[in-house]
PDB file of N, CA and C in Angstrom:
ATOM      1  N   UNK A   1     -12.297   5.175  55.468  1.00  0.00           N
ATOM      2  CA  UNK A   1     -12.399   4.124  54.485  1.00  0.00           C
ATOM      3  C   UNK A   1     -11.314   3.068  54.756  1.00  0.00           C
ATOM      4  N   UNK A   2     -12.041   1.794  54.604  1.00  0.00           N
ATOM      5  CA  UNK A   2     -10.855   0.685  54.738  1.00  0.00           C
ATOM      6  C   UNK A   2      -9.428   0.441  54.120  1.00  0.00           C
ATOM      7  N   UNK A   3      -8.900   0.371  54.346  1.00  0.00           N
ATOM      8  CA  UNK A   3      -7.663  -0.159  53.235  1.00  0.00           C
ATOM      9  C   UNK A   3      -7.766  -1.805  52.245  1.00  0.00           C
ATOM     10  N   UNK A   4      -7.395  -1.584  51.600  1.00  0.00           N
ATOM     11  CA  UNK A   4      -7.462  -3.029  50.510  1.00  0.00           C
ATOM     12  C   UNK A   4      -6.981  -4.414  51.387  1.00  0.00           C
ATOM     13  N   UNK A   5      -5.808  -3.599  52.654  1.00  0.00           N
ATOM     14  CA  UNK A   5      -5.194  -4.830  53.250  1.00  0.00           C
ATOM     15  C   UNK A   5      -5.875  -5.291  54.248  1.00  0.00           C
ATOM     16  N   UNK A   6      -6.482  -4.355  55.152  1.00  0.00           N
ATOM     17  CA  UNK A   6      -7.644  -4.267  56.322  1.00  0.00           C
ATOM     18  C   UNK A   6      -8.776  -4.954  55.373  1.00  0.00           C
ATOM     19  N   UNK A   7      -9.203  -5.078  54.415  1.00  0.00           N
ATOM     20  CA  UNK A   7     -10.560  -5.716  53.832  1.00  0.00           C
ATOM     21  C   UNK A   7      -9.668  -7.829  53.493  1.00  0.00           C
ATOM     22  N   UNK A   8      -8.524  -7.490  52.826  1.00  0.00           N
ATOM     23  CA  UNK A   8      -8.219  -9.210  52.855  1.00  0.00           C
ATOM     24  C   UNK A   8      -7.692  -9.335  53.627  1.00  0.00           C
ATOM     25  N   UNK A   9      -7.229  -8.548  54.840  1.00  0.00           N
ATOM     26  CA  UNK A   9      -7.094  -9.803  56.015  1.00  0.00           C
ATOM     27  C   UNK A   9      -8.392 -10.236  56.890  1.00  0.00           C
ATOM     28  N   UNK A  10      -9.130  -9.250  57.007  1.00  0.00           N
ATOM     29  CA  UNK A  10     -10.432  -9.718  57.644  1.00  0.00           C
ATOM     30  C   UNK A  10     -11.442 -10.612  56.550  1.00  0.00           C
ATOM     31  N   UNK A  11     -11.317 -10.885  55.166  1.00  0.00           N
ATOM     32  CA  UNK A  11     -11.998 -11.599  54.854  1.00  0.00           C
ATOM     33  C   UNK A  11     -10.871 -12.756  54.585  1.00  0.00           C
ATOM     34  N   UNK A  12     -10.141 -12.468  54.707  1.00  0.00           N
ATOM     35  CA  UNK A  12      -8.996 -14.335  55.085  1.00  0.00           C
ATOM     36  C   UNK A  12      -9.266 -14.725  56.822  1.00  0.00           C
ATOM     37  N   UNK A  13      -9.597 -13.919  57.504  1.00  0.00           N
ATOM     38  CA  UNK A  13      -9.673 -14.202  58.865  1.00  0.00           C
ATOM     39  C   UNK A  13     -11.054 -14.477  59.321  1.00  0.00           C
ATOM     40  N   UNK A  14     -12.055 -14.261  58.168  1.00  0.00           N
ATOM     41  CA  UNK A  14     -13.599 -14.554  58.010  1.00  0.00           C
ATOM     42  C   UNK A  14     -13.909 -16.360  57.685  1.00  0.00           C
ATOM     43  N   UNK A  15     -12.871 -16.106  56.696  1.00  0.00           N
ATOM     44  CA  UNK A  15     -12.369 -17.462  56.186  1.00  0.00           C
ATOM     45  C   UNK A  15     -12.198 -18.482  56.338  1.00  0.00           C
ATOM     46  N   UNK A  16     -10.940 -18.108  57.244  1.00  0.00           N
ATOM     47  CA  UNK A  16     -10.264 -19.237  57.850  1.00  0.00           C
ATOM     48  C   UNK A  16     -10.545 -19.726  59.142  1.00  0.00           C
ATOM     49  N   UNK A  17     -12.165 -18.684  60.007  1.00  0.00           N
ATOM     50  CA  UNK A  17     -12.341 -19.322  61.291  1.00  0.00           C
ATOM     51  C   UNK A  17     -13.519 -19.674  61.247  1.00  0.00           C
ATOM     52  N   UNK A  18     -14.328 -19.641  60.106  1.00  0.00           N
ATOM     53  CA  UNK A  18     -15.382 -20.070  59.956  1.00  0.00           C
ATOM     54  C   UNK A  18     -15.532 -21.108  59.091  1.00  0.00           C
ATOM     55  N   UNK A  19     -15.733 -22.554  59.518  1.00  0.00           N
ATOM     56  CA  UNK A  19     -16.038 -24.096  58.386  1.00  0.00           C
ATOM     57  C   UNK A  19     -17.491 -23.901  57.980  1.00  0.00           C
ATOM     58  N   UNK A  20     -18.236 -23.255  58.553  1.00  0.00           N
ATOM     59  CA  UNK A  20     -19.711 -23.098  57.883  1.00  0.00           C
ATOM     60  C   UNK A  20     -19.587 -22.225  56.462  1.00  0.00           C
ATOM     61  N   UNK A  21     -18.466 -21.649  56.771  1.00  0.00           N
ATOM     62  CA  UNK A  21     -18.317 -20.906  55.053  1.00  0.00           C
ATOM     63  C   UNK A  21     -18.631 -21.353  54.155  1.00  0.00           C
ATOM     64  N   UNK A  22     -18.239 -22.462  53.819  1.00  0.00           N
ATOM     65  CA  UNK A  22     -18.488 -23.516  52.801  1.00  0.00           C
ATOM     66  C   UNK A  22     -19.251 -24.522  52.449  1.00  0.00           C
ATOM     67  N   UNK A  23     -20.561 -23.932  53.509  1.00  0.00           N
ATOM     68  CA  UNK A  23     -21.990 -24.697  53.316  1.00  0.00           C
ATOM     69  C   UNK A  23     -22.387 -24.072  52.242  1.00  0.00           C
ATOM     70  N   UNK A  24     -22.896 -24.729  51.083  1.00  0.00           N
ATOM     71  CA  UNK A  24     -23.792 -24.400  50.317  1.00  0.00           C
ATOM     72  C   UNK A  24     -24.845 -24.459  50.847  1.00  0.00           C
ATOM     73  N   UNK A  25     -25.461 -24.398  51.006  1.00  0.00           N
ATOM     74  CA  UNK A  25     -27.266 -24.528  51.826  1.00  0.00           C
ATOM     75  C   UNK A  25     -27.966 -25.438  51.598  1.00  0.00           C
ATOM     76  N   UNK A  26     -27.399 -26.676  50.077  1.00  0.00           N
ATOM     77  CA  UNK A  26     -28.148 -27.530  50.031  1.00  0.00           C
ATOM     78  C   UNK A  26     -27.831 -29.087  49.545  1.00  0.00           C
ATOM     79  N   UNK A  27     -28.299 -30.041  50.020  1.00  0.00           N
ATOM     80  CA  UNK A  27     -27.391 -31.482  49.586  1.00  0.00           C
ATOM     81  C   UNK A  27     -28.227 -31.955  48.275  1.00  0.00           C
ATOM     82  N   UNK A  28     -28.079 -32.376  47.344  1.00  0.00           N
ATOM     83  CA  UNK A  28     -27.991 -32.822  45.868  1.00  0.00           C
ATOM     84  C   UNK A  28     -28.078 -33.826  46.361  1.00  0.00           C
ATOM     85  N   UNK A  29     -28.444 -34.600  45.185  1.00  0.00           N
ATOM     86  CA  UNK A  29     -28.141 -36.289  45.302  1.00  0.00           C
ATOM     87  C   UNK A  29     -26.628 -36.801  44.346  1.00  0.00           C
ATOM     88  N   UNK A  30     -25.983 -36.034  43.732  1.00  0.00           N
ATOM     89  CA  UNK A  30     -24.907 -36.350  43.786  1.00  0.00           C
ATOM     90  C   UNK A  30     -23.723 -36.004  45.218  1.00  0.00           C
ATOM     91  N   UNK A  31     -24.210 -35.552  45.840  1.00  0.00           N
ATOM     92  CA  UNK A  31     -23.162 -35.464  47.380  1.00  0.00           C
ATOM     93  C   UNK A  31     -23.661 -36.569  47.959  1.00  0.00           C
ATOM     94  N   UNK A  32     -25.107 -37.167  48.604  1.00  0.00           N
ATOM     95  CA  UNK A  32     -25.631 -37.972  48.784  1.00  0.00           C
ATOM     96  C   UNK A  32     -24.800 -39.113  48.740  1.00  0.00           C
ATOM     97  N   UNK A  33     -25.037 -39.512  47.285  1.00  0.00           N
ATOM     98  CA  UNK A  33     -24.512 -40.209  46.423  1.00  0.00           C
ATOM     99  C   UNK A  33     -22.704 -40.440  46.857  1.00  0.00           C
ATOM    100  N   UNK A  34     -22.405 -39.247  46.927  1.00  0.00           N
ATOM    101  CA  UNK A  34     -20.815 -39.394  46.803  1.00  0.00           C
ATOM    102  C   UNK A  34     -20.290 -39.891  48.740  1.00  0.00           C
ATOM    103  N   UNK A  35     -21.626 -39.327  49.448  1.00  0.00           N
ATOM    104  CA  UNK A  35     -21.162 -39.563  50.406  1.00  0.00           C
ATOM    105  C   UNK A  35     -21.281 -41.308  50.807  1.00  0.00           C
ATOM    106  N   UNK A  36     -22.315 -41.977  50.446  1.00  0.00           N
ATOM    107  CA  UNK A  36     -22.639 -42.993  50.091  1.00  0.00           C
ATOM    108  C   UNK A  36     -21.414 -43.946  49.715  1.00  0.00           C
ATOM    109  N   UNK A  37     -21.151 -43.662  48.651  1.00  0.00           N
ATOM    110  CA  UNK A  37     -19.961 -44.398  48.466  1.00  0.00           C
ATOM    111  C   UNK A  37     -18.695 -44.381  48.883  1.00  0.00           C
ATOM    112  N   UNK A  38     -18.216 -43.132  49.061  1.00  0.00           N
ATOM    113  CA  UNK A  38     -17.092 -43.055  50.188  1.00  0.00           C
ATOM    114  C   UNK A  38     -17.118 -43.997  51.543  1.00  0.00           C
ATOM    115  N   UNK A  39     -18.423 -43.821  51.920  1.00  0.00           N
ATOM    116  CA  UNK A  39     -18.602 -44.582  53.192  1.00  0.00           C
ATOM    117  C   UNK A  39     -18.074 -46.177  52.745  1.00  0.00           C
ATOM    118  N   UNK A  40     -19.070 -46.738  52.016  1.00  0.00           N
ATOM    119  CA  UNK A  40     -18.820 -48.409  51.918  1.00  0.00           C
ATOM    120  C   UNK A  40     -17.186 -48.487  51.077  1.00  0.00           C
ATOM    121  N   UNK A  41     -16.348 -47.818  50.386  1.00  0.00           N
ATOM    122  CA  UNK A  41     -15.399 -48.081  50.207  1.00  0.00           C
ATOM    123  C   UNK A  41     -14.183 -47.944  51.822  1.00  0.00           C
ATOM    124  N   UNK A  42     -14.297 -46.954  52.705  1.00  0.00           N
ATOM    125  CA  UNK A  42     -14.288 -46.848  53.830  1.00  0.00           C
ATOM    126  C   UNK A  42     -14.285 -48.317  54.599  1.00  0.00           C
ATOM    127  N   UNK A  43     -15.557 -48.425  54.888  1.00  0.00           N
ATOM    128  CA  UNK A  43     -16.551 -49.776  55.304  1.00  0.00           C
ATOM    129  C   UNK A  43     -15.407 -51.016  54.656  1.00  0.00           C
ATOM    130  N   UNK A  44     -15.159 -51.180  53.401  1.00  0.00           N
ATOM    131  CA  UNK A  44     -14.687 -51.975  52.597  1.00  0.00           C
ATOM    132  C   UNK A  44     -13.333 -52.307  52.763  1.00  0.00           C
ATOM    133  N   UNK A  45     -12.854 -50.826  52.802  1.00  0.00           N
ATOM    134  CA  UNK A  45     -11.026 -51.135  53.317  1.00  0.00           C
ATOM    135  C   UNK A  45     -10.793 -51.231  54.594  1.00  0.00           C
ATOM    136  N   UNK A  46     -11.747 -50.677  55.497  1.00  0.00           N
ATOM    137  CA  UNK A  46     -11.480 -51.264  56.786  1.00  0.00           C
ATOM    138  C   UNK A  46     -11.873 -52.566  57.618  1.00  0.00           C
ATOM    139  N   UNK A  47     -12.424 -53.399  56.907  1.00  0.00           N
ATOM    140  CA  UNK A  47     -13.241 -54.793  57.010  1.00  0.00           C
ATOM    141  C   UNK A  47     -11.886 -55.414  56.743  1.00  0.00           C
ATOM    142  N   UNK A  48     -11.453 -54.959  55.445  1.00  0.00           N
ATOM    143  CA  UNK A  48     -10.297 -56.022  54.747  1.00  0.00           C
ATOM    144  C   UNK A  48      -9.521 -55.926  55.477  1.00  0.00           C
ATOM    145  N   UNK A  49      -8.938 -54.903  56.113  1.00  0.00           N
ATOM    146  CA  UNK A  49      -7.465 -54.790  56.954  1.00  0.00           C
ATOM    147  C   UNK A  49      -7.788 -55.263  58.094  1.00  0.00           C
ATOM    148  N   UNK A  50      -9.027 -55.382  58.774  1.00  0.00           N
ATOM    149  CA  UNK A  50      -9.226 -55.919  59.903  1.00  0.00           C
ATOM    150  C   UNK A  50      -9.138 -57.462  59.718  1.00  0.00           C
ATOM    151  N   UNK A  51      -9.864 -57.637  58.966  1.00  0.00           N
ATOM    152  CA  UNK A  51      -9.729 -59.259  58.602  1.00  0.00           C
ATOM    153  C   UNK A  51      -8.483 -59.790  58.559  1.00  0.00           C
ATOM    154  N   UNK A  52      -7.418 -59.305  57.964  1.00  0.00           N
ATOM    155  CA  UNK A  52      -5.861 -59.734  57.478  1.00  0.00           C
ATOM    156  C   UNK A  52      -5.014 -59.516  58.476  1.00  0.00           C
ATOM    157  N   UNK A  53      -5.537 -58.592  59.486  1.00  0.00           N
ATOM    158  CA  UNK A  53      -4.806 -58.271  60.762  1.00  0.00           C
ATOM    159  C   UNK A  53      -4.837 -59.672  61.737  1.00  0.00           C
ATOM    160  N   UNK A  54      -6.152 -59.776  61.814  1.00  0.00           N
ATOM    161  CA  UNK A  54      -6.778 -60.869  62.459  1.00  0.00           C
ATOM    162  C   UNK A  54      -6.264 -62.390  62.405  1.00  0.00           C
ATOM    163  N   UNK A  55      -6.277 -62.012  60.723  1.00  0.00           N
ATOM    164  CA  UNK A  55      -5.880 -63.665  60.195  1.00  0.00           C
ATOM    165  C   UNK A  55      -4.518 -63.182  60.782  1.00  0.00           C
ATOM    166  N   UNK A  56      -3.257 -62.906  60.615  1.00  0.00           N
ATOM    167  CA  UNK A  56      -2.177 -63.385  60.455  1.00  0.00           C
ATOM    168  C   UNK A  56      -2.264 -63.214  62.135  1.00  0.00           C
ATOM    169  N   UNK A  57      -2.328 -62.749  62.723  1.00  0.00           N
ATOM    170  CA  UNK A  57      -2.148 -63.211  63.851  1.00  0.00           C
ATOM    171  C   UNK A  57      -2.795 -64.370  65.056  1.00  0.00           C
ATOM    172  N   UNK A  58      -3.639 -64.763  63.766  1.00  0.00           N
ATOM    173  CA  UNK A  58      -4.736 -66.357  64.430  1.00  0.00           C
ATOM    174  C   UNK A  58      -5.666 -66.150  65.403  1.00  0.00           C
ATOM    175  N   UNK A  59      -6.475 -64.705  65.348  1.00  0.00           N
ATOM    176  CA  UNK A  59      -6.949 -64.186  66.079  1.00  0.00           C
ATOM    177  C   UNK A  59      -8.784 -64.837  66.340  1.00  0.00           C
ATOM    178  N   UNK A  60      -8.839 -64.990  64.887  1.00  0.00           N
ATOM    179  CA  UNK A  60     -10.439 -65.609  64.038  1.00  0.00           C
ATOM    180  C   UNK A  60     -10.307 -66.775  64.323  1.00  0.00           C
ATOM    181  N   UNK A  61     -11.588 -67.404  64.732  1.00  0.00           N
ATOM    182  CA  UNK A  61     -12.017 -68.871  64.939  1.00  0.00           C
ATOM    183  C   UNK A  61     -11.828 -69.131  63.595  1.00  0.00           C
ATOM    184  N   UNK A  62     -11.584 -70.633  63.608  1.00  0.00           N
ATOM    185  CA  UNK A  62     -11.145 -71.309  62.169  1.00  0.00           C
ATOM    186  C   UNK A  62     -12.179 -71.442  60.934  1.00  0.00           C
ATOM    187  N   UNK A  63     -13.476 -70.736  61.706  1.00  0.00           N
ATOM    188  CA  UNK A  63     -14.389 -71.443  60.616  1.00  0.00           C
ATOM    189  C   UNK A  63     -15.009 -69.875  60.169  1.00  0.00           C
ATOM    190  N   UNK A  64     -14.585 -69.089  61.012  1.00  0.00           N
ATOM    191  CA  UNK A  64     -14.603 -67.536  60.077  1.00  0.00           C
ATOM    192  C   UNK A  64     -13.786 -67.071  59.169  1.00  0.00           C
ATOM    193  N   UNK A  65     -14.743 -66.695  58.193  1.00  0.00           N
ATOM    194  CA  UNK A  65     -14.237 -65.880  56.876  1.00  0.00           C
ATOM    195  C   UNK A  65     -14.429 -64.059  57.246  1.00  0.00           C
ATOM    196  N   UNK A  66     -14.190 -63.726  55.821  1.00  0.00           N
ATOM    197  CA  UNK A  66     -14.316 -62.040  55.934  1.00  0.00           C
ATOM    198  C   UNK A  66     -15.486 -62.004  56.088  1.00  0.00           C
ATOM    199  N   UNK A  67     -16.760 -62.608  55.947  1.00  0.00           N
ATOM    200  CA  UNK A  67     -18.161 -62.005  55.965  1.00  0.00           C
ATOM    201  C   UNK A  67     -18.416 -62.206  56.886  1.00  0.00           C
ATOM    202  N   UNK A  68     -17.874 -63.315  57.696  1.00  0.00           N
ATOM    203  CA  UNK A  68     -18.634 -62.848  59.509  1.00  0.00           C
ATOM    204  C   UNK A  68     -17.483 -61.671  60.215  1.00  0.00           C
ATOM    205  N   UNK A  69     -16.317 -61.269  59.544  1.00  0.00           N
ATOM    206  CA  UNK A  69     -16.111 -60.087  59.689  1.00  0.00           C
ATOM    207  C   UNK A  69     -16.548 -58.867  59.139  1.00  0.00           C
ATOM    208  N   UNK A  70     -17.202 -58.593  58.507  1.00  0.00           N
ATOM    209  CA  UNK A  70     -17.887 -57.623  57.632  1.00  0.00           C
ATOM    210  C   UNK A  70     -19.158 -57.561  58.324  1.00  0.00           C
ATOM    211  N   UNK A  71     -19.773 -58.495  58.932  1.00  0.00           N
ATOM    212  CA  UNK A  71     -20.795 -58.770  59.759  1.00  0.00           C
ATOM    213  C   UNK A  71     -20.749 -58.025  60.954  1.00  0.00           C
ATOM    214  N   UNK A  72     -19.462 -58.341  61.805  1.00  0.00           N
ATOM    215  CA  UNK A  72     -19.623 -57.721  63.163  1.00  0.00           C
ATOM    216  C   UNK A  72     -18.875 -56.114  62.695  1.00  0.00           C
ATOM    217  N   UNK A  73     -18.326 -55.804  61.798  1.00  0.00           N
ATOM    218  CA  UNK A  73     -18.094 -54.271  61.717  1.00  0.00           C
ATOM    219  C   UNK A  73     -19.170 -53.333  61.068  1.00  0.00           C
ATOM    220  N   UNK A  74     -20.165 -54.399  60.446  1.00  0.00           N
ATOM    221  CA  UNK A  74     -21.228 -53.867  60.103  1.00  0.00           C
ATOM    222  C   UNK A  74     -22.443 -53.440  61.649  1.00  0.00           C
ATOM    223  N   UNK A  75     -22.426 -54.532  62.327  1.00  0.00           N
ATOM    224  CA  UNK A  75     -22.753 -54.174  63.414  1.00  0.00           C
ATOM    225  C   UNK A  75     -22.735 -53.449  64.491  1.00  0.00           C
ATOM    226  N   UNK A  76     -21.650 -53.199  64.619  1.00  0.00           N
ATOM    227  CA  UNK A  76     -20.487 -52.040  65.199  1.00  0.00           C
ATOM    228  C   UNK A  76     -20.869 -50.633  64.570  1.00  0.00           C
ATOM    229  N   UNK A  77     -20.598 -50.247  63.252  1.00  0.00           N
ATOM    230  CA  UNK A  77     -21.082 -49.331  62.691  1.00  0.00           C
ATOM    231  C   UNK A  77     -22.884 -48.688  62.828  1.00  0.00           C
ATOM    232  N   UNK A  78     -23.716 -50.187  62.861  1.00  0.00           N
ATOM    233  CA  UNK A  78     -25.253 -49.629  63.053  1.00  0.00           C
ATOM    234  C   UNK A  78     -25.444 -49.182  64.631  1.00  0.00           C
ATOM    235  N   UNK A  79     -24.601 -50.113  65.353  1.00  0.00           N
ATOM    236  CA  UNK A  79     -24.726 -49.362  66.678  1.00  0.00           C
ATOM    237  C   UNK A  79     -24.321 -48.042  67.185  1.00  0.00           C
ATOM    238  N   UNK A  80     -23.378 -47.745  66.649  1.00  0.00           N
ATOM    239  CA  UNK A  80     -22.817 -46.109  66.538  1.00  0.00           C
ATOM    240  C   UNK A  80     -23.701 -45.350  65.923  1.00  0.00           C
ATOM    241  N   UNK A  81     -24.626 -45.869  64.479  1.00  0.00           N
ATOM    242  CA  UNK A  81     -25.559 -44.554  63.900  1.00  0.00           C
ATOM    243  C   UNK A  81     -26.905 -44.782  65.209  1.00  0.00           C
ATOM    244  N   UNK A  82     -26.874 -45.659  65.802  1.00  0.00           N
ATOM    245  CA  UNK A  82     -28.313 -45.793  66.591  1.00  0.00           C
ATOM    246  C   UNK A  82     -27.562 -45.187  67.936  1.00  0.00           C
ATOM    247  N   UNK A  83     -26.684 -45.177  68.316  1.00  0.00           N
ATOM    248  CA  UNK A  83     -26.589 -43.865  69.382  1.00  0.00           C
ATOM    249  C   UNK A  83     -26.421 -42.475  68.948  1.00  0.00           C
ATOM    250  N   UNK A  84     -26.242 -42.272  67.549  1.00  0.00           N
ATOM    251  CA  UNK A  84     -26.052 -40.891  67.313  1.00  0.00           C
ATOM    252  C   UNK A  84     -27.391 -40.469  67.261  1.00  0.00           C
ATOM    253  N   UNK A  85     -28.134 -41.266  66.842  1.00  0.00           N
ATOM    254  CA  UNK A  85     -29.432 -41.162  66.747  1.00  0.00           C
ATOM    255  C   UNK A  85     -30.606 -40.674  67.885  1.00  0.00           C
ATOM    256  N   UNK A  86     -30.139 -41.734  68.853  1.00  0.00           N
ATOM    257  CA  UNK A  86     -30.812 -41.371  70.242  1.00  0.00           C
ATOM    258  C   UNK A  86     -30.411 -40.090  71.071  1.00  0.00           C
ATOM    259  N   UNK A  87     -29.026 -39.743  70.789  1.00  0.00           N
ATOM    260  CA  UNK A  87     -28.551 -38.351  71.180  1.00  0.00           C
ATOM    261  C   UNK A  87     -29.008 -37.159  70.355  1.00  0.00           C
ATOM    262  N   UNK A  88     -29.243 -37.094  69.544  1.00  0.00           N
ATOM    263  CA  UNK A  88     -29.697 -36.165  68.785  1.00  0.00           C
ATOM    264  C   UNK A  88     -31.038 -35.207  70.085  1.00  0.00           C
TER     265      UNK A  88
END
């Protein structure tokens, strides 16, 4: 028979080497949802810091704003889901 300590270290060592542990088996539309928005706040703070990076160092043609930066990181981003896509 096992010991109490032989049973929690092998289920801490079950644990801790396995990340599928913590699949529930199924996505909701509140994860959906949550993943959703994480992304465009993501999307959102990294547009802005790119933009402000840009500006202070006079990097942007004079007649670009943040939305033709939000534009090409938006672009950037669809091209990355359309190769993940084709690799699949």
């Amino acid at each position: 028979m096992k010991s109490n300590r032989t049973k929690l270290r092998n289920s801490f060592l079950y644990l801790q080497g396995s990340p599928s542990c913590m699949d529930f088996g199924h996505e909701d539309t509140t994860e959906k949802a949550g993943e959703m928005v994480g992304f465009l706040l993501s999307y959102a703070l990294f547009t802005a810091i790119l933009f402000f990076i840009l500006y202070f160092f006079g990097k942007l043609p004079v007649t670009w704003g943040i939305f033709h930066v939000a534009l090409l990181t938006l672009g950037i981003a669809l091209l990355g889901w359309l190769v993940q896509r084709l690799l699949k």
